[in-house]
N, C-alpha and C. Protein backbone atom coordinates (compact mmCIF):
# COMPACT_ATOMS: atom_id res chain seq x y z
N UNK A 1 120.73 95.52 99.94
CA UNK A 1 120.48 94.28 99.26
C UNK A 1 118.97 94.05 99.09
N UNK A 2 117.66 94.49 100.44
CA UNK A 2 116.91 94.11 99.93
C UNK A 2 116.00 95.38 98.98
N UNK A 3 116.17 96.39 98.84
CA UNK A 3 116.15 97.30 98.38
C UNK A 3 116.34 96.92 97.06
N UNK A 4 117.63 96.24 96.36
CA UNK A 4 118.11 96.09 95.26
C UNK A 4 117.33 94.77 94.32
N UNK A 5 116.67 93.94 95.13
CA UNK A 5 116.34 92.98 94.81
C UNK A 5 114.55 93.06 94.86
N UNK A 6 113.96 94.29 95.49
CA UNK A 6 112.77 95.02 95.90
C UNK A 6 112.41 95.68 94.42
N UNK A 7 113.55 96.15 94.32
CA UNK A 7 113.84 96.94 92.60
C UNK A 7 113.45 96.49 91.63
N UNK A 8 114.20 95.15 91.34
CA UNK A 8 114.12 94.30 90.48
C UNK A 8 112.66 93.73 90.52
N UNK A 9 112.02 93.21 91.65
CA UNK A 9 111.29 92.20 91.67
C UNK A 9 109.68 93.27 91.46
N UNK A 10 110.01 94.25 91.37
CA UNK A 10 108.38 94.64 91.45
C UNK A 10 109.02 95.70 89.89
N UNK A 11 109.77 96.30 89.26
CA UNK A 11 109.46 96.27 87.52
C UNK A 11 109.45 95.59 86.88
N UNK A 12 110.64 94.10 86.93
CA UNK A 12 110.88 93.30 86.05
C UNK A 12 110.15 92.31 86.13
N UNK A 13 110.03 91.53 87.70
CA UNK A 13 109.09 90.10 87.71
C UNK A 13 107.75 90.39 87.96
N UNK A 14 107.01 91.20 88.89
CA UNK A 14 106.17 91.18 89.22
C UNK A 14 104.88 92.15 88.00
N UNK A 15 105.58 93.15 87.43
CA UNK A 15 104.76 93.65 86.46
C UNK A 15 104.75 92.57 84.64
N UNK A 16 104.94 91.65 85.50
CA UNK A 16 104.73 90.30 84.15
C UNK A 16 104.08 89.32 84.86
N UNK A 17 103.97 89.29 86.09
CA UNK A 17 103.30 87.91 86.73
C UNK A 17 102.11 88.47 87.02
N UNK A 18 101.56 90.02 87.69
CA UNK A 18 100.54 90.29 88.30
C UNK A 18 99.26 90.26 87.32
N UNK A 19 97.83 89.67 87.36
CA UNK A 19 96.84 90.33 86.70
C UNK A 19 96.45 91.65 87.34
N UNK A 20 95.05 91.76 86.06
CA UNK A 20 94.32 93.07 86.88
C UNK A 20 94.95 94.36 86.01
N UNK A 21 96.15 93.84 85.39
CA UNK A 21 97.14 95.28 85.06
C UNK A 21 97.79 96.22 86.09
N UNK A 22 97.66 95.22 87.47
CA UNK A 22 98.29 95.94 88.56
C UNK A 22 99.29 95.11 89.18
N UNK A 23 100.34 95.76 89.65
CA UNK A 23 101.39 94.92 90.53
C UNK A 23 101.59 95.64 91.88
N UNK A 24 102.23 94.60 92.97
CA UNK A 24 102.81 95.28 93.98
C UNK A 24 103.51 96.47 94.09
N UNK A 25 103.34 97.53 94.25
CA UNK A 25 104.33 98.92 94.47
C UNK A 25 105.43 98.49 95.86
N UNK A 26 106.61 97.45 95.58
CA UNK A 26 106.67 97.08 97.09
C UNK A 26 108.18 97.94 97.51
N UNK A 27 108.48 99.26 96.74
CA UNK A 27 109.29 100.09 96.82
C UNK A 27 108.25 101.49 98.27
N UNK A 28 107.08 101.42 97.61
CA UNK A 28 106.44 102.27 98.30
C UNK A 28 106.17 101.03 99.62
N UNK A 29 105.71 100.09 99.81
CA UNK A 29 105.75 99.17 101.08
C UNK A 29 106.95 99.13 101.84
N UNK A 30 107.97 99.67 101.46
CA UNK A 30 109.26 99.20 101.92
C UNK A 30 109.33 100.56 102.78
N UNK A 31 109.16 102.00 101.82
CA UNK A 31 109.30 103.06 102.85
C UNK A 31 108.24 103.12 103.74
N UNK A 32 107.18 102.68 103.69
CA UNK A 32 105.97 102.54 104.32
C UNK A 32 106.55 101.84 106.08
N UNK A 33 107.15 100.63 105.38
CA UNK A 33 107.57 99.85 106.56
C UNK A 33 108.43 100.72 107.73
N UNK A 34 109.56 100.96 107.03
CA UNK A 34 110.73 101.68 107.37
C UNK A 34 110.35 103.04 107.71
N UNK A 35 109.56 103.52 107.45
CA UNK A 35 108.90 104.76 108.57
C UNK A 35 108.15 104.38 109.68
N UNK A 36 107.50 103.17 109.63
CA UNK A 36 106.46 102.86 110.64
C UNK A 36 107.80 102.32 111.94
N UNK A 37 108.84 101.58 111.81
CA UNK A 37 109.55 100.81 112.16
C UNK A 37 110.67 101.61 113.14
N UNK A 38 111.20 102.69 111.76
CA UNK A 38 112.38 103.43 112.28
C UNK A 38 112.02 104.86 112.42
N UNK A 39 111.21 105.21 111.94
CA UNK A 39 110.97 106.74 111.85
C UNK A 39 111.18 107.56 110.74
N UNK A 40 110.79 108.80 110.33
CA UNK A 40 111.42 109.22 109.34
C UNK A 40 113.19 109.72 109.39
N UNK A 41 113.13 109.72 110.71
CA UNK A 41 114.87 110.45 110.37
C UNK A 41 115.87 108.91 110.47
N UNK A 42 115.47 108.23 111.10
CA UNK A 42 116.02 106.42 111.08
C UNK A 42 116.03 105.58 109.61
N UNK A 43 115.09 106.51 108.81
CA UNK A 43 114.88 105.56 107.26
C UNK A 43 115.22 106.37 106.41
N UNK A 44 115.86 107.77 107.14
CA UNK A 44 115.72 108.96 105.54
C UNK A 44 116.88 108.21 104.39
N UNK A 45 118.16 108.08 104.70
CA UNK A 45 119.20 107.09 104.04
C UNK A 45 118.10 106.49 103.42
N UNK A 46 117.89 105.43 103.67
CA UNK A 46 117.01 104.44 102.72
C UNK A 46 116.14 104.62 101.72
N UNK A 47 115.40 105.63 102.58
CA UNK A 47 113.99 106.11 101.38
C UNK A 47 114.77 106.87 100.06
N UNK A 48 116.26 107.34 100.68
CA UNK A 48 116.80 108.47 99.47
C UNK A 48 116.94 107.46 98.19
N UNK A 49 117.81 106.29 98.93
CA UNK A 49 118.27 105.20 98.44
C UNK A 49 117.48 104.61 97.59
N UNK A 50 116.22 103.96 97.87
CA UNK A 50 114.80 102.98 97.23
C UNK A 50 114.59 104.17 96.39
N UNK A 51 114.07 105.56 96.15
CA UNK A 51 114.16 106.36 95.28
C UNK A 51 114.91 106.14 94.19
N UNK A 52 116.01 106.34 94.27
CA UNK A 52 117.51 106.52 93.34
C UNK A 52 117.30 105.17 92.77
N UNK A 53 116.84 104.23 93.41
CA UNK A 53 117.17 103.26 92.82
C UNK A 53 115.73 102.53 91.90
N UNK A 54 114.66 102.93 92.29
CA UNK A 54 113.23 102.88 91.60
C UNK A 54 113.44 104.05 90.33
N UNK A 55 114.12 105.29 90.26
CA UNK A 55 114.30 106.62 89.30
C UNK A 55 115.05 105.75 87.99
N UNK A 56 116.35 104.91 88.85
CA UNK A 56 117.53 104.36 87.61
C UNK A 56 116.65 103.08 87.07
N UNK A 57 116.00 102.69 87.84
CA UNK A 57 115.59 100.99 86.85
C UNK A 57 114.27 101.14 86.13
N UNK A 58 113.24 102.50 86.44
CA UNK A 58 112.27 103.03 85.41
C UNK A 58 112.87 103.79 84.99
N UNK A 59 113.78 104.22 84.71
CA UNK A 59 114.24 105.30 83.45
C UNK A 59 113.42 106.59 83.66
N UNK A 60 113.17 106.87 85.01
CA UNK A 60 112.30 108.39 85.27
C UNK A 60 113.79 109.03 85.38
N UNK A 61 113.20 110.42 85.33
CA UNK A 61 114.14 111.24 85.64
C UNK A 61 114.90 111.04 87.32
N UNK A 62 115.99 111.53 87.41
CA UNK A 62 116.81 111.11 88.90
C UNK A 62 116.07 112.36 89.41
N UNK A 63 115.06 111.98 90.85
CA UNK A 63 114.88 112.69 91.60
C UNK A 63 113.30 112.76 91.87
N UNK A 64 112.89 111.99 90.69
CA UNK A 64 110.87 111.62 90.67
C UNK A 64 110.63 110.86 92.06
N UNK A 65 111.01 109.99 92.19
CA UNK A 65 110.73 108.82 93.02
C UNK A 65 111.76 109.55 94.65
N UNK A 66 112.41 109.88 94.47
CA UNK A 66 113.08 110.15 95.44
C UNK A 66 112.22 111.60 96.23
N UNK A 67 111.64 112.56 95.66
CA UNK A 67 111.01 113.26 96.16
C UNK A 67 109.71 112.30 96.63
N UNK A 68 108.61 111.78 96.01
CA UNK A 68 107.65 111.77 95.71
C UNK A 68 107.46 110.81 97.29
N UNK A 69 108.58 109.46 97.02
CA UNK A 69 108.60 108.83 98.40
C UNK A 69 109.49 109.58 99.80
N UNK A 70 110.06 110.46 99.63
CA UNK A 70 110.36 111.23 101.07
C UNK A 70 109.49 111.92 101.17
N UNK A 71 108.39 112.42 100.18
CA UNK A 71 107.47 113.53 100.92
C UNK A 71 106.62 112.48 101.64
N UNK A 72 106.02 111.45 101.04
CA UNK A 72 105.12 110.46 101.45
C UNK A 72 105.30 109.47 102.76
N UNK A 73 107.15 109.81 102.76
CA UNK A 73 107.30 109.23 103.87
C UNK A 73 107.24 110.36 105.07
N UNK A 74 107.75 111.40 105.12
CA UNK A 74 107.29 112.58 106.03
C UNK A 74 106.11 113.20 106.43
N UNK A 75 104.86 112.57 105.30
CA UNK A 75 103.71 112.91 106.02
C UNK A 75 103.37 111.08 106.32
N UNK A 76 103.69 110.59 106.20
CA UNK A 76 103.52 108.83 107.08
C UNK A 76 103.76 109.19 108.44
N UNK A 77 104.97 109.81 108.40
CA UNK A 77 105.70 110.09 109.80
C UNK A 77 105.22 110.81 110.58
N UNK A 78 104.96 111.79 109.88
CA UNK A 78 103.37 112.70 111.03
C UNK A 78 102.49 112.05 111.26
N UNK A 79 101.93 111.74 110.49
CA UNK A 79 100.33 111.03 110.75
C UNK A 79 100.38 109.77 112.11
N UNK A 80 101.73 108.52 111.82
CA UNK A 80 101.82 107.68 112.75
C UNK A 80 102.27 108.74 114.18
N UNK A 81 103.18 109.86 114.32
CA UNK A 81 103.37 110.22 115.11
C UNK A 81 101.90 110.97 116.30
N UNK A 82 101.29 110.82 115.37
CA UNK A 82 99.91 111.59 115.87
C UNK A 82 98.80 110.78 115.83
N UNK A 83 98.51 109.53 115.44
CA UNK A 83 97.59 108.48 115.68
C UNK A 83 97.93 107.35 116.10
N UNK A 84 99.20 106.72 115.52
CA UNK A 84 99.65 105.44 115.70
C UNK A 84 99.58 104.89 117.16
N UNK A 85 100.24 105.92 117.84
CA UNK A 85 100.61 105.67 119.55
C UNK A 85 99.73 106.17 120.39
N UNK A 86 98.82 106.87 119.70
CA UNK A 86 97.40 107.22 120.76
C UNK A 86 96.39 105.95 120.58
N UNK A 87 96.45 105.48 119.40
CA UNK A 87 95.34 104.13 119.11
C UNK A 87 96.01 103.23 118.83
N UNK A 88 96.50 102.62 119.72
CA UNK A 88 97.13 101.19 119.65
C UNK A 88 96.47 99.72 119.19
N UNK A 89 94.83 100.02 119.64
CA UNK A 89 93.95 99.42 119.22
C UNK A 89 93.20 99.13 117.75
N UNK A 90 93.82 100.25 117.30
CA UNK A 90 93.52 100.61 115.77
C UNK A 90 94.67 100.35 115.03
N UNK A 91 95.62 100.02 115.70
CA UNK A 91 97.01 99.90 114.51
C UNK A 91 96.71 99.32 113.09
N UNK A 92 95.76 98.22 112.88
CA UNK A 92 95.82 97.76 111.49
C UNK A 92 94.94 98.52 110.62
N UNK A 93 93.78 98.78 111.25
CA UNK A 93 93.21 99.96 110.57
C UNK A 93 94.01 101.40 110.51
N UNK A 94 94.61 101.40 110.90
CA UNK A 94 95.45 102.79 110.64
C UNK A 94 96.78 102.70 109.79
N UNK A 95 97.15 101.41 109.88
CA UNK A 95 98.09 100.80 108.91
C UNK A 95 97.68 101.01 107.35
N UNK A 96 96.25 100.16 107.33
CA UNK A 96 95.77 100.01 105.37
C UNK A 96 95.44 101.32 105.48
N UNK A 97 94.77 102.50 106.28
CA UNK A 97 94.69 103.84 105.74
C UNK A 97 96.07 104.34 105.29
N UNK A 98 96.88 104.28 106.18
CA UNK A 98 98.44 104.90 105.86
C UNK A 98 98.74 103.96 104.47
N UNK A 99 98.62 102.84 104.11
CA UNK A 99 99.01 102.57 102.91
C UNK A 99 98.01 103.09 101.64
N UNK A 100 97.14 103.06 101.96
CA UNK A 100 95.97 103.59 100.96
C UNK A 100 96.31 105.24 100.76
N UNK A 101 96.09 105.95 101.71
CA UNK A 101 96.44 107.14 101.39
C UNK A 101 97.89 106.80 100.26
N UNK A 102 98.84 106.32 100.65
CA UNK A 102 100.43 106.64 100.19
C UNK A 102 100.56 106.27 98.40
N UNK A 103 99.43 104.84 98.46
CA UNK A 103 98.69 104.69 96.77
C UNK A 103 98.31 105.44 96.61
N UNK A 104 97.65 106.61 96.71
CA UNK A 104 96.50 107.44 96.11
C UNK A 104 97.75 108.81 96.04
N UNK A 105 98.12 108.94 96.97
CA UNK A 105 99.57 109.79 96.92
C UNK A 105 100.46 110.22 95.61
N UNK A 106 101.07 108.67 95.78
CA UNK A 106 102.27 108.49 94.92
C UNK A 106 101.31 108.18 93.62
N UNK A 107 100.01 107.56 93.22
CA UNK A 107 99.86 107.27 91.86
C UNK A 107 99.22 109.27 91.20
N UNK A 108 98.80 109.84 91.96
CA UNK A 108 98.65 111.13 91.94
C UNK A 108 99.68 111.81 91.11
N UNK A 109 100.53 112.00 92.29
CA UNK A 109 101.87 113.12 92.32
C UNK A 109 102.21 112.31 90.54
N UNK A 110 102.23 110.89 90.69
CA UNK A 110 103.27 110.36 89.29
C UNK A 110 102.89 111.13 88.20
N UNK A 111 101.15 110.83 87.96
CA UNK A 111 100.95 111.13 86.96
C UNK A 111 100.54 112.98 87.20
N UNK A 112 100.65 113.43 87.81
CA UNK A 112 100.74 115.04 87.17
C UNK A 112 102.00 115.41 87.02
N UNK A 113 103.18 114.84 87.36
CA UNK A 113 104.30 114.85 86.99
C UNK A 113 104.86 114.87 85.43
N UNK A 114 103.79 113.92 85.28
CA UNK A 114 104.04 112.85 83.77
C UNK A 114 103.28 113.71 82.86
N UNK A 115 102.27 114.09 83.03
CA UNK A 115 101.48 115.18 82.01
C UNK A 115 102.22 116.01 82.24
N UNK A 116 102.93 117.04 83.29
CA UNK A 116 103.46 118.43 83.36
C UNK A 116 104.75 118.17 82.46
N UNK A 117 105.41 117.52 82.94
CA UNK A 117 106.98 117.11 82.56
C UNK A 117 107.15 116.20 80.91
N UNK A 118 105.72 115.53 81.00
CA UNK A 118 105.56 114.95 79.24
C UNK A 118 107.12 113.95 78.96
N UNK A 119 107.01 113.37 80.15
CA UNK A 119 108.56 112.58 80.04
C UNK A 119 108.07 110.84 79.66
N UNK A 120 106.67 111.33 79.90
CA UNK A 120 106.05 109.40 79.29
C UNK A 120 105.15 109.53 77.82
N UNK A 121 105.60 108.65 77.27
CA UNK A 121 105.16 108.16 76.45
C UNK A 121 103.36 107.77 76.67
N UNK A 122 102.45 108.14 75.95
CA UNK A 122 100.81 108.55 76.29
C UNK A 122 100.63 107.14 76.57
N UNK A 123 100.87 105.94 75.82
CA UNK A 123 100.54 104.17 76.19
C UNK A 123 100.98 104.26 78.07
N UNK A 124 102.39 104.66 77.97
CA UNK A 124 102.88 104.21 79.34
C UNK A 124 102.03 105.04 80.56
N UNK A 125 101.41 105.82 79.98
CA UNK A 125 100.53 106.68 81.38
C UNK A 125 99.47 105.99 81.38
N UNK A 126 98.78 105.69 80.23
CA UNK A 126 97.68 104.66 80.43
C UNK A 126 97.98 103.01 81.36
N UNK A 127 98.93 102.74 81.45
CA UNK A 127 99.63 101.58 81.54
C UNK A 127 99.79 101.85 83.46
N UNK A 128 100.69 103.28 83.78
CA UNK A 128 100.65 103.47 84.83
C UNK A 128 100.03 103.98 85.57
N UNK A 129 99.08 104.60 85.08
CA UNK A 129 97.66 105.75 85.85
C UNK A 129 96.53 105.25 85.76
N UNK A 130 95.64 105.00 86.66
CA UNK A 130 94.61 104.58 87.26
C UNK A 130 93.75 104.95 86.05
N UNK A 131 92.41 104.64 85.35
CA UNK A 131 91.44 104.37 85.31
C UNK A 131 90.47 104.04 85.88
N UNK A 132 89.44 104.74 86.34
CA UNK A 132 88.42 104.56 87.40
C UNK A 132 87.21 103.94 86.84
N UNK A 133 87.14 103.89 85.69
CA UNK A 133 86.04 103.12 85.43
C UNK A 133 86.34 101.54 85.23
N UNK A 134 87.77 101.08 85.33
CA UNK A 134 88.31 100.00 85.62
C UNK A 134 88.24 99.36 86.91
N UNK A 135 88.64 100.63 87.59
CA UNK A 135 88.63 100.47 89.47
C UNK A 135 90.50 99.76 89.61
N UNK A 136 90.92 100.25 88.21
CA UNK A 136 92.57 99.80 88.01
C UNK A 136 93.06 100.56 89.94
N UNK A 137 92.39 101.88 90.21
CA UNK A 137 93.59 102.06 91.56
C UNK A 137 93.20 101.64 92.72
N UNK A 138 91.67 101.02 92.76
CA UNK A 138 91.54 100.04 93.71
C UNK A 138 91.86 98.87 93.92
N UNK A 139 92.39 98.28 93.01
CA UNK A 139 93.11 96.87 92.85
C UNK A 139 94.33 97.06 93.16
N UNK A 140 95.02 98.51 93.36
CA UNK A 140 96.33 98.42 93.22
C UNK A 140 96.78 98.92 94.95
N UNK A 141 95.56 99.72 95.16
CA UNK A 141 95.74 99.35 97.10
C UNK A 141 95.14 98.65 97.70
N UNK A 142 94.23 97.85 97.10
CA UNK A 142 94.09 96.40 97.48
C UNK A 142 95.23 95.36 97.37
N UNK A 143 96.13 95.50 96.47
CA UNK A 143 97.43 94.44 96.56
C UNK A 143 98.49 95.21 97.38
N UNK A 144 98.68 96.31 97.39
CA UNK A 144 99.64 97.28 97.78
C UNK A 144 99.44 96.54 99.97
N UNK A 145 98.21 96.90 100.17
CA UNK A 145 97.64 96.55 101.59
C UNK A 145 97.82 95.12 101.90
N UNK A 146 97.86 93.70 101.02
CA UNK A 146 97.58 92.77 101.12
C UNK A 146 99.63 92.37 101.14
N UNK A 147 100.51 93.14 100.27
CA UNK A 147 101.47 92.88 100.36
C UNK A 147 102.24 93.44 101.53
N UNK A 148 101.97 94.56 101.83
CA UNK A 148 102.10 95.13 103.48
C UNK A 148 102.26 93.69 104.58
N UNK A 149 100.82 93.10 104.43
CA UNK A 149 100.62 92.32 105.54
C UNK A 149 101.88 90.99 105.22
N UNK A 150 101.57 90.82 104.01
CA UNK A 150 102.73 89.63 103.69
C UNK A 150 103.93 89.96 103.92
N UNK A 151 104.74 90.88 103.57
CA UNK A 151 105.94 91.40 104.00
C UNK A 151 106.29 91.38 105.00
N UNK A 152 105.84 91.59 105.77
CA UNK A 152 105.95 92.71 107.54
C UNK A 152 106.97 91.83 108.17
N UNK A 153 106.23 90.51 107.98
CA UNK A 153 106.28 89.70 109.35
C UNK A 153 108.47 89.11 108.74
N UNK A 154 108.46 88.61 107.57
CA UNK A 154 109.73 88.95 107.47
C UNK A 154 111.06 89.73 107.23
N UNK A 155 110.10 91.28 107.10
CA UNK A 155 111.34 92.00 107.08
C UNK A 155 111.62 92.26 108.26
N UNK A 156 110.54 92.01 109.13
CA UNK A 156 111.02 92.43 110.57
C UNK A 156 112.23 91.37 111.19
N UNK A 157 111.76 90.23 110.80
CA UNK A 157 112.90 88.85 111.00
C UNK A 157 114.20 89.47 110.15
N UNK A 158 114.08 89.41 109.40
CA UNK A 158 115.44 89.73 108.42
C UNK A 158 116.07 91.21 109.18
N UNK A 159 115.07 91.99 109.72
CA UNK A 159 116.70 93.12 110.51
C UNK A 159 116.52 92.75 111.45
N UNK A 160 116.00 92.34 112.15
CA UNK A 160 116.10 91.74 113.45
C UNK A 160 117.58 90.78 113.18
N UNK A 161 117.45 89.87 112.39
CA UNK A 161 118.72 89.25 112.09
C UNK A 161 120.10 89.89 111.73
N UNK A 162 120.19 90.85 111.11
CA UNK A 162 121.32 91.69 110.56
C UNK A 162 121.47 92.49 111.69
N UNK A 163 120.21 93.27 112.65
CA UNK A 163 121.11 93.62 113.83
C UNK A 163 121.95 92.63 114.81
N UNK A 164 121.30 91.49 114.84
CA UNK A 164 122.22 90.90 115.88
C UNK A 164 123.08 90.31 115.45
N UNK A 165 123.43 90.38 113.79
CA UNK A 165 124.68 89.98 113.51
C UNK A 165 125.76 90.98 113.52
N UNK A 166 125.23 92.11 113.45
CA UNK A 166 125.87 93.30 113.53
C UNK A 166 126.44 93.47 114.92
N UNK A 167 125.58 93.12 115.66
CA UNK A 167 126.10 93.55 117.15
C UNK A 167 127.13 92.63 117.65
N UNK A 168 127.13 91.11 116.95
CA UNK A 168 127.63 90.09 117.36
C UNK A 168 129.21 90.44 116.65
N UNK A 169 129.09 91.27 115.57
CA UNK A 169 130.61 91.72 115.09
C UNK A 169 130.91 93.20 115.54
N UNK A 170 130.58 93.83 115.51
CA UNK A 170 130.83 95.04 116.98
C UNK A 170 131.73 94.55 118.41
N UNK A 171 130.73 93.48 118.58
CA UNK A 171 131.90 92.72 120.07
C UNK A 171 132.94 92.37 120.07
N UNK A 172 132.61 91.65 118.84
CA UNK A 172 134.16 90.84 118.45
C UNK A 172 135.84 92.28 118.26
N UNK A 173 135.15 92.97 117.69
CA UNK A 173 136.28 93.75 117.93
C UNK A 173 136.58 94.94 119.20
N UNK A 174 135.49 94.70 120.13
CA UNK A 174 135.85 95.38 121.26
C UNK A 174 136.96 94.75 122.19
């Protein structure tokens, strides 16, 4: 559900409300989260899922988004496995690097995809690929980092809630 509504809200609403010519990527925040949270083998379902479902509502080919965010989430998963829990002290700085890298990542991989594969239209690569003399992909992990922090605090409430409703119907039928 929130996946589905994650979908919606960052092609349809948010790439009409955002200036700058940049919007939240909050499909890539979501696996971001959900690796930091659950791990990569605890979120792989999901990330397949937010893929499949970012591929069908941009009209990319089935399997762009779904690679592009499991690779991104498997090297998230290394990296936290190998800094996160040695520098506990650094978590937020190691947080906006892990999201910054995963922008610079995923807007990368898209567009050599998009020139190799020639599956976009030349406006829509301009539209989706950074310009640096704009500073278009610093604005876009500057919001990408800023929506991280906004998110966090209730998706963690929201499964926190669905587990213990979950557990609370688990009992019931023991």
């Amino acid at each position: 559900m929130v996946i589905f509504f994650a979908a919606l809200l960052q092609l349809s609403f948010f790439s009409n409300l955002f200036f700058w010519g940049v919007s939240p990527n909050l499909m890539l925040i979501l696996v971001i989260f959900w690796t930091v949270h659950e791990g990569f083998e605890g979120a792989f379902f999901k990330i397949i899922f937010v893929g499949f479902m970012l591929d069908l509502f941009s009209f990319q080919p089935i399997g762009t988004n779904i690679f592009i965010l499991t690779a991104i989430a498997f090297l998230a998963d290394s990296f936290i496995k190998r800094f996160l829990v040695a520098a506990k002290n650094w978590r937020t700085a190691i947080l906006i690097f892990l999201i910054t890298a995963s922008t610079l990542i995923c807007e990368l991989v898209l567009y050599t995809l998009s020139k190799a594969g020639g599956y976009f239209k030349l406006a829509e690569i301009d539209n989706i690929i950074f310009t640096l003399n704009d500073a278009v992909l610093a604005k876009k992990i500057l919001v990408n980092v800023l929506f991280f922090f906004l998110i966090s605090f209730p998706l963690i409430k929201i499964e926190q809630f669905l587990n213990l409703r979950k557990n609370r119907k688990n009992l019931n039928y023991v």
